[in-house]
N, C-alpha and C. Protein backbone atom coordinates (compact mmCIF):
# COMPACT_ATOMS: atom_id res chain seq x y z
N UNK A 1 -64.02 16.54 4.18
CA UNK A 1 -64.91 17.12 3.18
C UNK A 1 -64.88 18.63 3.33
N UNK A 2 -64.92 18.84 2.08
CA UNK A 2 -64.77 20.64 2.32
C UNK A 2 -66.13 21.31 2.89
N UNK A 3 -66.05 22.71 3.14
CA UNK A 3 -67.65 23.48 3.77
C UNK A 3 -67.98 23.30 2.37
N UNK A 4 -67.75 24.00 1.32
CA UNK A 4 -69.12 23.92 0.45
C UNK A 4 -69.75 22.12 -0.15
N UNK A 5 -68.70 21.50 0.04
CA UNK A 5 -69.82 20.14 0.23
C UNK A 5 -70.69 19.84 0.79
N UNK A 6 -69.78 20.00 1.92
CA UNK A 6 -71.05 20.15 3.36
C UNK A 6 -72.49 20.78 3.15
N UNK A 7 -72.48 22.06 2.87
CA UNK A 7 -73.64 22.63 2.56
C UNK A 7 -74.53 22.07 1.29
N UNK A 8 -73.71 21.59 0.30
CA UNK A 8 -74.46 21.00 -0.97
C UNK A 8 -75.36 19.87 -0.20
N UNK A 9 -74.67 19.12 0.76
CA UNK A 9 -75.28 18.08 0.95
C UNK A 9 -76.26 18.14 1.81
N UNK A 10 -75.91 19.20 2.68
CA UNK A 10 -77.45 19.63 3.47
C UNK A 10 -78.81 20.53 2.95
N UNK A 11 -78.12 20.49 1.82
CA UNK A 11 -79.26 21.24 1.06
C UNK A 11 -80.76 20.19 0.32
N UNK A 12 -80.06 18.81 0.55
CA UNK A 12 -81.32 17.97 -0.13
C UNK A 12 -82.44 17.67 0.85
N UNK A 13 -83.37 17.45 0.06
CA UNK A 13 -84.26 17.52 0.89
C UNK A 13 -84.93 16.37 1.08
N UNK A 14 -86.01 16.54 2.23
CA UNK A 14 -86.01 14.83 3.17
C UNK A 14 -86.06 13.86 1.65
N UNK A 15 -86.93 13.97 1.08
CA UNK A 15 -87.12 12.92 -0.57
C UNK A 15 -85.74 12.50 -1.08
N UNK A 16 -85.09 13.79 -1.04
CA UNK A 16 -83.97 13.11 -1.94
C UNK A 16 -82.77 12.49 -0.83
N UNK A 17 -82.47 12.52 1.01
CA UNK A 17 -82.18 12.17 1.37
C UNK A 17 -82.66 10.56 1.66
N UNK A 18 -84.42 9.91 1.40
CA UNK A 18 -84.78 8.72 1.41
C UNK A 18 -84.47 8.25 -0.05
N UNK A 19 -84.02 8.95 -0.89
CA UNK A 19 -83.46 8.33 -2.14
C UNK A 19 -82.18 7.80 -1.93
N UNK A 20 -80.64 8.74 -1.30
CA UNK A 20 -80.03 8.68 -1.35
C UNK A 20 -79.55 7.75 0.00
N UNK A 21 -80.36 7.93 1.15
CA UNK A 21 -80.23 6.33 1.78
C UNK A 21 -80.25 5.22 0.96
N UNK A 22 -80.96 5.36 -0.22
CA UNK A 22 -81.23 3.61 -1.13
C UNK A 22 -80.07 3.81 -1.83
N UNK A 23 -79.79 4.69 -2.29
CA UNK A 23 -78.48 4.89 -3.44
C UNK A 23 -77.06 4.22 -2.24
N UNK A 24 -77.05 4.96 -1.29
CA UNK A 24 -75.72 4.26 -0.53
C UNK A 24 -76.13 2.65 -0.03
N UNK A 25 -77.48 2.03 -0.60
CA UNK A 25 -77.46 0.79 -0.11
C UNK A 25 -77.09 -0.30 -1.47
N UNK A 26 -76.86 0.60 -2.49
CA UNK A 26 -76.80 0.13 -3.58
C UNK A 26 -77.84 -0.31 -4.51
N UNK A 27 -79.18 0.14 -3.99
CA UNK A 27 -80.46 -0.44 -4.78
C UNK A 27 -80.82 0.51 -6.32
N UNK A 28 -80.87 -0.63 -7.15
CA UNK A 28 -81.07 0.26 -8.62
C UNK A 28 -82.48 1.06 -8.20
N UNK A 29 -82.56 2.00 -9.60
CA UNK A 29 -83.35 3.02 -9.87
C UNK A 29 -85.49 2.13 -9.34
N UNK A 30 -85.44 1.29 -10.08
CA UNK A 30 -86.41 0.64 -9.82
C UNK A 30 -86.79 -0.47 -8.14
N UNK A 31 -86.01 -0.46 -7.37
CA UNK A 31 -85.78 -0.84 -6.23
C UNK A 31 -86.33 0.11 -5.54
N UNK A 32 -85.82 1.26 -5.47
CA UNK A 32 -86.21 3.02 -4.74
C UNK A 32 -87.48 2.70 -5.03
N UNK A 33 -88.05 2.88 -6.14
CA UNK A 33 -89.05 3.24 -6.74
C UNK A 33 -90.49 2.46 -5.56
N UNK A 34 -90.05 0.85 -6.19
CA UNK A 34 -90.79 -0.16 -5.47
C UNK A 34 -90.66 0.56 -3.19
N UNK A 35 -89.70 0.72 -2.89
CA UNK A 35 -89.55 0.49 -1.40
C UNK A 35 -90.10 2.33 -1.22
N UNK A 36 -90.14 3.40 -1.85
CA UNK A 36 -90.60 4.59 -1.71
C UNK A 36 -92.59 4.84 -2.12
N UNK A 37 -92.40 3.81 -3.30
CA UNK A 37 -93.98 4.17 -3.58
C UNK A 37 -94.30 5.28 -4.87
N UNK A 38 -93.13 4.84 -5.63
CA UNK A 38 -92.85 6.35 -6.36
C UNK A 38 -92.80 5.23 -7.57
N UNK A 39 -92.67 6.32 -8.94
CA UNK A 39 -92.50 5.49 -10.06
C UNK A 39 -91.19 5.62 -10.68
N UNK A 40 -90.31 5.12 -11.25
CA UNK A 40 -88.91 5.25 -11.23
C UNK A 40 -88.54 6.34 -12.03
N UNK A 41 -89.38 7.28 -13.05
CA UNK A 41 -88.90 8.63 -12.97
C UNK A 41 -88.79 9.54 -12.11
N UNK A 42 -89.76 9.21 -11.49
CA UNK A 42 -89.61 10.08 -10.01
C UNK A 42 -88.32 10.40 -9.36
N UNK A 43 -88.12 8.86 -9.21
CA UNK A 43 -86.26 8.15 -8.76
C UNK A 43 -85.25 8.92 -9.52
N UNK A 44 -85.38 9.31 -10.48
CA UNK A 44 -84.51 9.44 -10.97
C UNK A 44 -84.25 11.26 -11.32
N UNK A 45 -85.44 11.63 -11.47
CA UNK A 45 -85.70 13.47 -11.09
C UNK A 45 -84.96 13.67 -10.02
N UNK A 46 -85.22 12.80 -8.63
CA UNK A 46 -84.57 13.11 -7.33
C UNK A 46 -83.51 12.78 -7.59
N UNK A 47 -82.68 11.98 -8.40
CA UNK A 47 -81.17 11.51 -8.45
C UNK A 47 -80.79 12.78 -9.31
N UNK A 48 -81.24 13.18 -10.57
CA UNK A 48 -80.74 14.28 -11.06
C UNK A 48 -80.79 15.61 -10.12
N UNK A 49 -81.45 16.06 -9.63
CA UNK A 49 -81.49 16.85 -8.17
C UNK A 49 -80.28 16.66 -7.18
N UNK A 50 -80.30 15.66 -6.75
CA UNK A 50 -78.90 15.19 -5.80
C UNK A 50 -77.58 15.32 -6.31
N UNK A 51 -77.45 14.96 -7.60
CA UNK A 51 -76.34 14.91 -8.82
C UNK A 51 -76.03 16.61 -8.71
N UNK A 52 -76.74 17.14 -9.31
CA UNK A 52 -76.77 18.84 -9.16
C UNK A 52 -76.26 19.02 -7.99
N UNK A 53 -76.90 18.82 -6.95
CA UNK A 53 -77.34 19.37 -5.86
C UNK A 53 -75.44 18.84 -4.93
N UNK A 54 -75.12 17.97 -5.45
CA UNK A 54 -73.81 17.49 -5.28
C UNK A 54 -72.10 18.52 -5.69
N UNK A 55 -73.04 18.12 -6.98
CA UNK A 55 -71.72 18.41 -7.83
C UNK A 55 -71.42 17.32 -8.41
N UNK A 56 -72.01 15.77 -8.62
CA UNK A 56 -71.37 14.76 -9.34
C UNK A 56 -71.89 13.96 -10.11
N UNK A 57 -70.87 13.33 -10.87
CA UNK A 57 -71.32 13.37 -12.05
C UNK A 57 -71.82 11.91 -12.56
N UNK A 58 -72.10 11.27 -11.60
CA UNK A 58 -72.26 10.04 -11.31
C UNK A 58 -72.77 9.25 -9.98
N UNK A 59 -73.51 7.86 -10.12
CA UNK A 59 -73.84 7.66 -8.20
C UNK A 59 -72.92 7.22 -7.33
N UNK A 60 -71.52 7.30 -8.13
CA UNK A 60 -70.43 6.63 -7.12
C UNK A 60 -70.09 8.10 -6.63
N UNK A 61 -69.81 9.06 -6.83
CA UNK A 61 -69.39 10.25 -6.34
C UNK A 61 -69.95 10.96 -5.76
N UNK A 62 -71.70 10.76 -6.08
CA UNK A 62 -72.61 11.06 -5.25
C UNK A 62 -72.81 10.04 -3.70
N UNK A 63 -72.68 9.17 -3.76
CA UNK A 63 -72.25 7.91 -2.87
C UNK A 63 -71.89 8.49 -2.14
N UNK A 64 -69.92 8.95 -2.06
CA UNK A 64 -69.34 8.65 -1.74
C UNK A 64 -69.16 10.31 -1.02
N UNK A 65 -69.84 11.35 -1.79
CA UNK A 65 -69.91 12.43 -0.99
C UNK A 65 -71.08 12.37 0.48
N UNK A 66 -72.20 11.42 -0.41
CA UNK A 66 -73.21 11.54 1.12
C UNK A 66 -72.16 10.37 1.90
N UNK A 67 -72.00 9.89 1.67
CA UNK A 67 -71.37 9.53 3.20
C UNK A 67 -70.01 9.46 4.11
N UNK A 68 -69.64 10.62 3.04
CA UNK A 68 -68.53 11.40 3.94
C UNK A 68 -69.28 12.59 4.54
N UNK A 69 -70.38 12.86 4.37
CA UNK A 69 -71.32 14.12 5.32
C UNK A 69 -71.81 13.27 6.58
N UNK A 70 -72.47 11.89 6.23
CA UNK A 70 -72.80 11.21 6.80
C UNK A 70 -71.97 10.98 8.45
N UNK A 71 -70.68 10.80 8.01
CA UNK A 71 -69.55 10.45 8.56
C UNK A 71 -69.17 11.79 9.16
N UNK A 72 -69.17 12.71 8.77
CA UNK A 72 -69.03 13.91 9.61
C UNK A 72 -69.55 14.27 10.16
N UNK A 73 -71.45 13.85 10.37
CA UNK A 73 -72.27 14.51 11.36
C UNK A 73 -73.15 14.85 10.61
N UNK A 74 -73.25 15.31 9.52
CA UNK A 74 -74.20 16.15 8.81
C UNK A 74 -75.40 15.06 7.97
């Protein structure tokens, strides 16, 4: 993974990292919602945040960047 990924991905914050734990478990928008305590716009503000906050343009790429940070340490 390149440095500026790296940094994109350390830039989220604890919320959108307990989002994006559910996102790499595969749980839809309303799943988060239910296991966080949140209402599924909420879920999904923090997914548009992460998306940004990524660079992607989708939750497979967002996926697949957190856990190549994951996998690196970060």
């Amino acid at each position: 993974m390149a440095q500026a990924d790296r940094t994109r991905v350390e830039e989220l914050t604890r919320r959108e990292w307990d989002v994006s734990r559910l996102l790499c478990r595969g749980c839809s928008a309303k799943n988060i919602a239910a296991e966080l305590g949140v209402s599924v716009h909420t879920v999904r503000r923090h997914m548009e945040h992460i998306y940004k906050k990524l660079n992607a343009q989708c939750r497979v790429v967002a996926v697949i960047r957190i856990l190549e940070a994951v996998q690196s340490g970060h």
